[in-house]
C-alpha atoms as a PDB file:
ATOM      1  CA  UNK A   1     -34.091 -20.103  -3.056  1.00  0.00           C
ATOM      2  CA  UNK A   2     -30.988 -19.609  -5.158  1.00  0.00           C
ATOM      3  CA  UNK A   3     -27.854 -18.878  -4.029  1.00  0.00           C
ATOM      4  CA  UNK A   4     -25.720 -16.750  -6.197  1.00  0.00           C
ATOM      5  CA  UNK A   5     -21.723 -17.934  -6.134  1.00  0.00           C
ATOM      6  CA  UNK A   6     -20.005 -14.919  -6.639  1.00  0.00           C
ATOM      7  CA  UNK A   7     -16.288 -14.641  -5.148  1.00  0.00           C
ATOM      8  CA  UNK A   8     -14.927 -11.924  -3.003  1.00  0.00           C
ATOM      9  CA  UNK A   9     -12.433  -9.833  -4.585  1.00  0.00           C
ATOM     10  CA  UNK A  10      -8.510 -10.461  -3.693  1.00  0.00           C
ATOM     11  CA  UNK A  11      -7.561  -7.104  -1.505  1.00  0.00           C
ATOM     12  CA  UNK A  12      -4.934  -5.320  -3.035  1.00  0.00           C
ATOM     13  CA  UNK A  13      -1.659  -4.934  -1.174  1.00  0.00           C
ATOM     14  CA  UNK A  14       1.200  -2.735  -0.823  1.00  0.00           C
ATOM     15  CA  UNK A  15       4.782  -3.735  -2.146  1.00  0.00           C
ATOM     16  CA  UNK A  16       6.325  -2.832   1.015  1.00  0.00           C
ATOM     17  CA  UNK A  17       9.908  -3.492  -0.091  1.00  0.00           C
ATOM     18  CA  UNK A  18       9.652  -1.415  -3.058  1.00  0.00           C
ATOM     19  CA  UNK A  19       8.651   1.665  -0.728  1.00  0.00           C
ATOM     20  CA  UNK A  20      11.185   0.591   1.910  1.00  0.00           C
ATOM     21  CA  UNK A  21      13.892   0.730  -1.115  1.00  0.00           C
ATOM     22  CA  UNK A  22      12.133   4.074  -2.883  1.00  0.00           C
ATOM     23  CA  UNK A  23      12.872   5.487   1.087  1.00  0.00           C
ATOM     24  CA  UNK A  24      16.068   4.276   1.659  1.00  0.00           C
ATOM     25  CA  UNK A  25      16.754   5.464  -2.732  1.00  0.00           C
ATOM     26  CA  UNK A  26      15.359   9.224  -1.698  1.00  0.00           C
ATOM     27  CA  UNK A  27      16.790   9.396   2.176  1.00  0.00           C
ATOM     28  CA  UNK A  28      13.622   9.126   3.516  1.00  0.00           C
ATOM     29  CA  UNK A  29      14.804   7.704   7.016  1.00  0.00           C
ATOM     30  CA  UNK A  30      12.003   6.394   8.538  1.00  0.00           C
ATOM     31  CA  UNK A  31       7.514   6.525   8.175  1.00  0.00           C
ATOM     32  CA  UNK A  32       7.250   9.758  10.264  1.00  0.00           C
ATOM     33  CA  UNK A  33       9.676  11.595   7.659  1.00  0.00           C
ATOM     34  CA  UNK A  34       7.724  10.236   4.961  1.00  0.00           C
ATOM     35  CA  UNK A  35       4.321  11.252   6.585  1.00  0.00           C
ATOM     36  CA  UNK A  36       6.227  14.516   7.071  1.00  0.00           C
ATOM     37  CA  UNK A  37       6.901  14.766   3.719  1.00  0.00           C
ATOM     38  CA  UNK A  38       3.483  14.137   2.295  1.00  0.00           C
ATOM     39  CA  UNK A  39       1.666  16.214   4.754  1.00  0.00           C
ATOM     40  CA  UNK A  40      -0.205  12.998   6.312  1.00  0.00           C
ATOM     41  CA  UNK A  41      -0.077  11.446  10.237  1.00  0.00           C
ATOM     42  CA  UNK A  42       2.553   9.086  10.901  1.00  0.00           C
ATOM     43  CA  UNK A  43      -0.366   6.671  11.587  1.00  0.00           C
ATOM     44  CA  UNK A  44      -1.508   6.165   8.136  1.00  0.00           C
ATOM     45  CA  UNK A  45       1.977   4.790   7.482  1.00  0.00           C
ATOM     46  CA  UNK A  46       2.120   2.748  10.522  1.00  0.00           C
ATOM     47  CA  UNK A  47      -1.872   0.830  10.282  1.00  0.00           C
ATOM     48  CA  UNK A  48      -1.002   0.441   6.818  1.00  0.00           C
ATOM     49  CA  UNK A  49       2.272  -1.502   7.676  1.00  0.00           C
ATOM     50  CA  UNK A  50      -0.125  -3.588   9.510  1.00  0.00           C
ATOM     51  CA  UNK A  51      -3.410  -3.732   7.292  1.00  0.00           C
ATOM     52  CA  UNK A  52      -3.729  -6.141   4.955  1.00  0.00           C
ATOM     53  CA  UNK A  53      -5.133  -4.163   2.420  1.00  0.00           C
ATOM     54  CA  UNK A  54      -4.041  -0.095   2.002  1.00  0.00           C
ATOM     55  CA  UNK A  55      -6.708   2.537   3.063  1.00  0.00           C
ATOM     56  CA  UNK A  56      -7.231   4.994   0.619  1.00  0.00           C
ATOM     57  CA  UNK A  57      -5.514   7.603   2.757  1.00  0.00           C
ATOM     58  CA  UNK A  58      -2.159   5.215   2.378  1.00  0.00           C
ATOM     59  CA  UNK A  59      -2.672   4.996  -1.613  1.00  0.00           C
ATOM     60  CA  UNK A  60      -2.888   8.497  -1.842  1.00  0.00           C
ATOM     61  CA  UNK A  61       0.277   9.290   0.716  1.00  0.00           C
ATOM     62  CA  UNK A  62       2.412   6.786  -1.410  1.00  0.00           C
ATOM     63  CA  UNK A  63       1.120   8.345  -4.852  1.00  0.00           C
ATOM     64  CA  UNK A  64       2.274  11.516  -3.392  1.00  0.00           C
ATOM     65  CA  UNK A  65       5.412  10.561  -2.197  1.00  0.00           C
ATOM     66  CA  UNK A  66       6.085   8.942  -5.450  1.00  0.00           C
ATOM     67  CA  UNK A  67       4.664  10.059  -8.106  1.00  0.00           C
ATOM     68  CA  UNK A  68       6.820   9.265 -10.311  1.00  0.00           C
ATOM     69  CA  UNK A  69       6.138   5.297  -9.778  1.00  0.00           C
ATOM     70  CA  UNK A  70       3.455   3.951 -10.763  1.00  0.00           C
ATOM     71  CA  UNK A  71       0.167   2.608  -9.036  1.00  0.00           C
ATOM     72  CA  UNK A  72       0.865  -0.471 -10.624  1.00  0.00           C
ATOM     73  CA  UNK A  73       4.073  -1.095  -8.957  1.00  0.00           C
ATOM     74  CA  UNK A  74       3.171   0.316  -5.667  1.00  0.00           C
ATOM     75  CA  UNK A  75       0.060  -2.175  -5.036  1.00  0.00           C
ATOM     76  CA  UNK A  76      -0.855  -5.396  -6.650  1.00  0.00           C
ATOM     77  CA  UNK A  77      -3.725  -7.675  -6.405  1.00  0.00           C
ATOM     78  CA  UNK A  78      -2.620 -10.939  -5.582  1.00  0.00           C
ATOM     79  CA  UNK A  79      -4.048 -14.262  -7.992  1.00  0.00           C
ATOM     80  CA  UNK A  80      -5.804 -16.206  -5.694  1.00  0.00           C
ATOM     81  CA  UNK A  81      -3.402 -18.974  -5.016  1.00  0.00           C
ATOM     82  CA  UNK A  82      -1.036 -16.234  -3.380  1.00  0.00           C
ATOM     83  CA  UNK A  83      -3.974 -14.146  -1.405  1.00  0.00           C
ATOM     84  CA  UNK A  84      -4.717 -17.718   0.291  1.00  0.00           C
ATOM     85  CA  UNK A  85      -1.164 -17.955   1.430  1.00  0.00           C
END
């Protein structure tokens, strides 16, 4: 039997510190306002804090939030050297 050696994709992440900045930028004082602001739980901004990789509820509540920056700045997807730190 063959094995196939395919690699698992790097999880995209969420540049924290550019949302913490875009927040602090807009006078967005904490997650709740934010959830507040987008019309989404407190929670999503919270788990995502902790996840490793954004839900899709967090991508859309920071697209919303922000639209005006781009998807590209708000997440990344690490090379694999960094995702293995």
């Amino acid at each position: 039997m063959q094995t196939c050696n395919i690699r698992k994709p790097s999880p995209i992440r969420t540049n924290w510190s550019l949302v913490d900045r875009l927040m602090e930028e807009r006078g967005i004082r904490n997650d709740a306002a934010l959830a507040e602001l987008v019309g989404t739980s407190a929670s999503t901004f919270s788990r995502g804090r902790r996840a490793e990789k954004p839900t899709p509820a967090l991508m859309l509540a920071l697209r919303a939030a922000f639209p005006d920056v781009s998807l590209d700045e708000l997440f990344s997807i690490p090379d694999d050297a960094e995702a293995a730190a």
